[in-house]
Protein backbone atom coordinates (compact mmCIF):
# COMPACT_ATOMS: atom_id res chain seq x y z
CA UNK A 1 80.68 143.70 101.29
CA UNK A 2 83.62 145.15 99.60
CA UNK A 3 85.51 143.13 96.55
CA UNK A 4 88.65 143.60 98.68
CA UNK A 5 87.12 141.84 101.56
CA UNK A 6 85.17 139.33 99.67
CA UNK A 7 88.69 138.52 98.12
CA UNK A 8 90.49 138.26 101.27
CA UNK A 9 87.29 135.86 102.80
CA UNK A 10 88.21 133.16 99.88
CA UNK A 11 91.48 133.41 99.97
CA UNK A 12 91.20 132.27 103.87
CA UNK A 13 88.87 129.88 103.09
CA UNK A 14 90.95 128.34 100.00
CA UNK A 15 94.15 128.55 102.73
CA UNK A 16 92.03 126.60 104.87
CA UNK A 17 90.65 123.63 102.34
CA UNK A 18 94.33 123.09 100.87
CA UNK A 19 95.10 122.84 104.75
CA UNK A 20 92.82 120.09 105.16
CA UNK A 21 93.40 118.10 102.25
CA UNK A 22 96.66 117.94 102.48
CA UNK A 23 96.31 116.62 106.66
CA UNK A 24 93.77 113.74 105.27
CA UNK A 25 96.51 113.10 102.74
CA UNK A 26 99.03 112.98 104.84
CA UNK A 27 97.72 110.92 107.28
CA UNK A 28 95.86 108.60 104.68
CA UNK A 29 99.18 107.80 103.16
CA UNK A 30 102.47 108.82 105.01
CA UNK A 31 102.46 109.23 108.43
CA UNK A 32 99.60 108.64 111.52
CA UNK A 33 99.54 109.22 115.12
CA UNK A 34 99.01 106.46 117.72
CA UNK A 35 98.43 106.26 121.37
CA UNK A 36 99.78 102.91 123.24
CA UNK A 37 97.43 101.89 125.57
CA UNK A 38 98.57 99.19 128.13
CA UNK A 39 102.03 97.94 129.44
CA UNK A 40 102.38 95.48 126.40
CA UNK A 41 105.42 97.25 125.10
CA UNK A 42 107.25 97.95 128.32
CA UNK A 43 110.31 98.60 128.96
CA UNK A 44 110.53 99.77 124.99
CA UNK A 45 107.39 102.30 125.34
CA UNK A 46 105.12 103.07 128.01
CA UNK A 47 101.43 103.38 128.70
CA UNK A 48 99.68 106.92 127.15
CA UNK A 49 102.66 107.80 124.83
CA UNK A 50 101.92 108.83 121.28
CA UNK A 51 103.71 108.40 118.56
CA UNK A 52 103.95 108.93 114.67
CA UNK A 53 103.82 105.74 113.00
CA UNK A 54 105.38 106.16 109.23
CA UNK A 55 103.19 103.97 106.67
CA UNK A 56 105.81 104.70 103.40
CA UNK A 57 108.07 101.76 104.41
CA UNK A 58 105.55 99.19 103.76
CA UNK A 59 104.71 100.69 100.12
CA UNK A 60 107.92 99.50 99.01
CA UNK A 61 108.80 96.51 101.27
CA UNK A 62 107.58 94.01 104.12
CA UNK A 63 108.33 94.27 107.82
CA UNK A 64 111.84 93.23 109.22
CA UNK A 65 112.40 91.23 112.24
CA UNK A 66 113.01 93.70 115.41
CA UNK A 67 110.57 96.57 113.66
CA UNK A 68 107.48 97.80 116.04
CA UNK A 69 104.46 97.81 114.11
CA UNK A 70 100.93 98.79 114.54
CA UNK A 71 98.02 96.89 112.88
CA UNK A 72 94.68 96.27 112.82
CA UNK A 73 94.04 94.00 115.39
CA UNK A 74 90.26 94.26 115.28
CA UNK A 75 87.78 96.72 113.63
CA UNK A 76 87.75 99.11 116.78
CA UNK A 77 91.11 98.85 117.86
CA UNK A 78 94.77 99.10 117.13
CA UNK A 79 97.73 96.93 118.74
CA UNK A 80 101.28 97.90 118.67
CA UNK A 81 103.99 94.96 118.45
CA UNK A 82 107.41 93.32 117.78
CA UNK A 83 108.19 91.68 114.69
CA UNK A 84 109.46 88.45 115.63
CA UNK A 85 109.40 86.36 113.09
CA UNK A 86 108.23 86.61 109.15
CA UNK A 87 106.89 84.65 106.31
CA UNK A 88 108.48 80.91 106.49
CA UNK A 89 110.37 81.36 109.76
CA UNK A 90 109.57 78.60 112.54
CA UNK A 91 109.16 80.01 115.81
CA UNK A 92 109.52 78.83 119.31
CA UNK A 93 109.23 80.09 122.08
CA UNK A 94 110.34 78.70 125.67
CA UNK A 95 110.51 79.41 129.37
CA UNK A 96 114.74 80.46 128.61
CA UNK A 97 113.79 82.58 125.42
CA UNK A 98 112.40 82.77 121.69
CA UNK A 99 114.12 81.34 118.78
CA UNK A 100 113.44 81.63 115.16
CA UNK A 101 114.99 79.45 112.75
CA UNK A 102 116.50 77.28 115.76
CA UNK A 103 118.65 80.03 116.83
CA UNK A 104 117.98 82.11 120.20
CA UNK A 105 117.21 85.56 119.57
CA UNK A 106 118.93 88.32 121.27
CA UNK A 107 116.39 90.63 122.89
CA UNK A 108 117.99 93.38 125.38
CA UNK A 109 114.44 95.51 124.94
CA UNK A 110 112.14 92.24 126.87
CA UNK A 111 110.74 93.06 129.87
CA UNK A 112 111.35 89.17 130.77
CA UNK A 113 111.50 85.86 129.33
CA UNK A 114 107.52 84.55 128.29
CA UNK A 115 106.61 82.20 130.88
CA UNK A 116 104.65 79.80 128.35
CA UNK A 117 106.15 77.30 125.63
CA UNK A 118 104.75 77.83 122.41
CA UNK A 119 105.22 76.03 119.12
CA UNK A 120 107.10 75.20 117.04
CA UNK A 121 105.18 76.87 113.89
CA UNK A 122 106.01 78.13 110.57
CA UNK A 123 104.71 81.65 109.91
CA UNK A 124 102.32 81.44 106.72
CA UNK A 125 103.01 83.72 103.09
CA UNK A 126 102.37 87.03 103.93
CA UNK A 127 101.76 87.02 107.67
CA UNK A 128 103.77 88.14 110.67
CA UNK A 129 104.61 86.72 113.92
CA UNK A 130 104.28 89.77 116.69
CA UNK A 131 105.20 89.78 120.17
CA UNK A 132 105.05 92.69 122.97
CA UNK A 133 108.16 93.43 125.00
CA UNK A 134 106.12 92.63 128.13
CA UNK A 135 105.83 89.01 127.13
CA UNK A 136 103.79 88.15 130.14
CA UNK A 137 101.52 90.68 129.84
CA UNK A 138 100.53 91.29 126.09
CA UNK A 139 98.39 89.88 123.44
CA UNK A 140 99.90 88.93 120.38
CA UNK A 141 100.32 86.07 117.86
CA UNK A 142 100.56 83.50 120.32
CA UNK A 143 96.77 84.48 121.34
CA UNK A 144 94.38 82.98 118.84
CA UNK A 145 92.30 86.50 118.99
CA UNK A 146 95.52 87.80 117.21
CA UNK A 147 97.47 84.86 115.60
CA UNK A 148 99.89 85.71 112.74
CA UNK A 149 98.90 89.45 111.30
CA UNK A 150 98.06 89.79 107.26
CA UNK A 151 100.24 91.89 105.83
CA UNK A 152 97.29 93.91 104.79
CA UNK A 153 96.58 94.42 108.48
CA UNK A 154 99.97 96.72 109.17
CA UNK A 155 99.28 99.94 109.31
CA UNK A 156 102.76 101.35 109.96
CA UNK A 157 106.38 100.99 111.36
CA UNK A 158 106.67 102.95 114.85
CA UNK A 159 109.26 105.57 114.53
CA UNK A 160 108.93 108.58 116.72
CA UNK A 161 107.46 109.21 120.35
CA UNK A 162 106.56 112.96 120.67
CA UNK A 163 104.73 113.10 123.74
CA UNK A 164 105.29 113.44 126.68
CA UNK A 165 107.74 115.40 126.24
CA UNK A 166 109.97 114.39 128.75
CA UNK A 167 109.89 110.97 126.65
CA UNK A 168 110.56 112.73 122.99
CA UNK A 169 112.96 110.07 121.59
CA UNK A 170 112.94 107.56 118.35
CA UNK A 171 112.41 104.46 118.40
CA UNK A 172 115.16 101.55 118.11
CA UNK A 173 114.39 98.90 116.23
CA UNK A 174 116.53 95.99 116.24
């Protein structure tokens, strides 16, 4: 093989290592892809959407009441929630709507009011009360598979749904 040649094959395959390192970078520390799957976040997002979830948020501060979030709900699997409440916030939540901190919470995005009482409780240092939009149809914090979510458990703050791409859109967070 010619030195031309043998110069052009490593500077393809140098092209193509950089490429790599800097996707595992990227997705070890700033951004990652998720697919929902389920109807726990209707009317807000829908079954088989992905999204980019943005992890650089979290470096700096803790999740806000309103922000989506995906965490590590068990070591297979990923869930995707509301933040409804944070640390030392009590939480109730009744048949005409949730309330944190004894006042009502204004949610346009639920699908409908949860059907179920629960609490009151006060959300423990460095956890996070979650809920889906779907209220009757999602497990979150009020399931004791899930409870409040460790801090160390969020992966990310939802932020962009790029396909389909009839649904391209950000995502509000209120």
């Amino acid at each position: 093989m010619s030195e031309p040649v043998k110069n052009d094959i490593w500077e393809w395959i140098k092209s193509i290592l950089v490429a790599i390192i800097l996707t595992l970078v990227i997705r070890a520390f700033l951004v990652e892809v998720f697919l929902v799957q389920g109807e726990s976040m209707l009317p807000t997002l829908h079954d088989r959407e992905r999204l980019l979830v943005s992890k650089v948020q979290y470096y700096f501060r803790e999740p806000r009441q309103g922000e989506i979030v995906v965490f590590k709900a068990t070591e297979e699997r990923d869930f995707i929630k509301r933040v409804i409440a944070t640390p030392g916030d009590e939480i109730l939540i009744e048949s005409g709507g949730v309330y944190v901190n004894g006042e009502k919470l204004q949610e346009e995005y639920v699908l409908e009011n949860a059907w179920e009482t629960f609490g009151p409780v006060v959300v423990p240092e460095d956890t996070v009360f979650v809920m889906g939009d779907n209220r009757n149809n999602s497990m979150d914090s009020r399931h004791p598979n899930v409870g409040f979510v460790e801090l160390g458990r969020i992966k990310g703050k939802a932020m962009f749904v790029f396909w389909p791409f009839t649904a391209v859109r950000l995502i509000s967070h209120q």
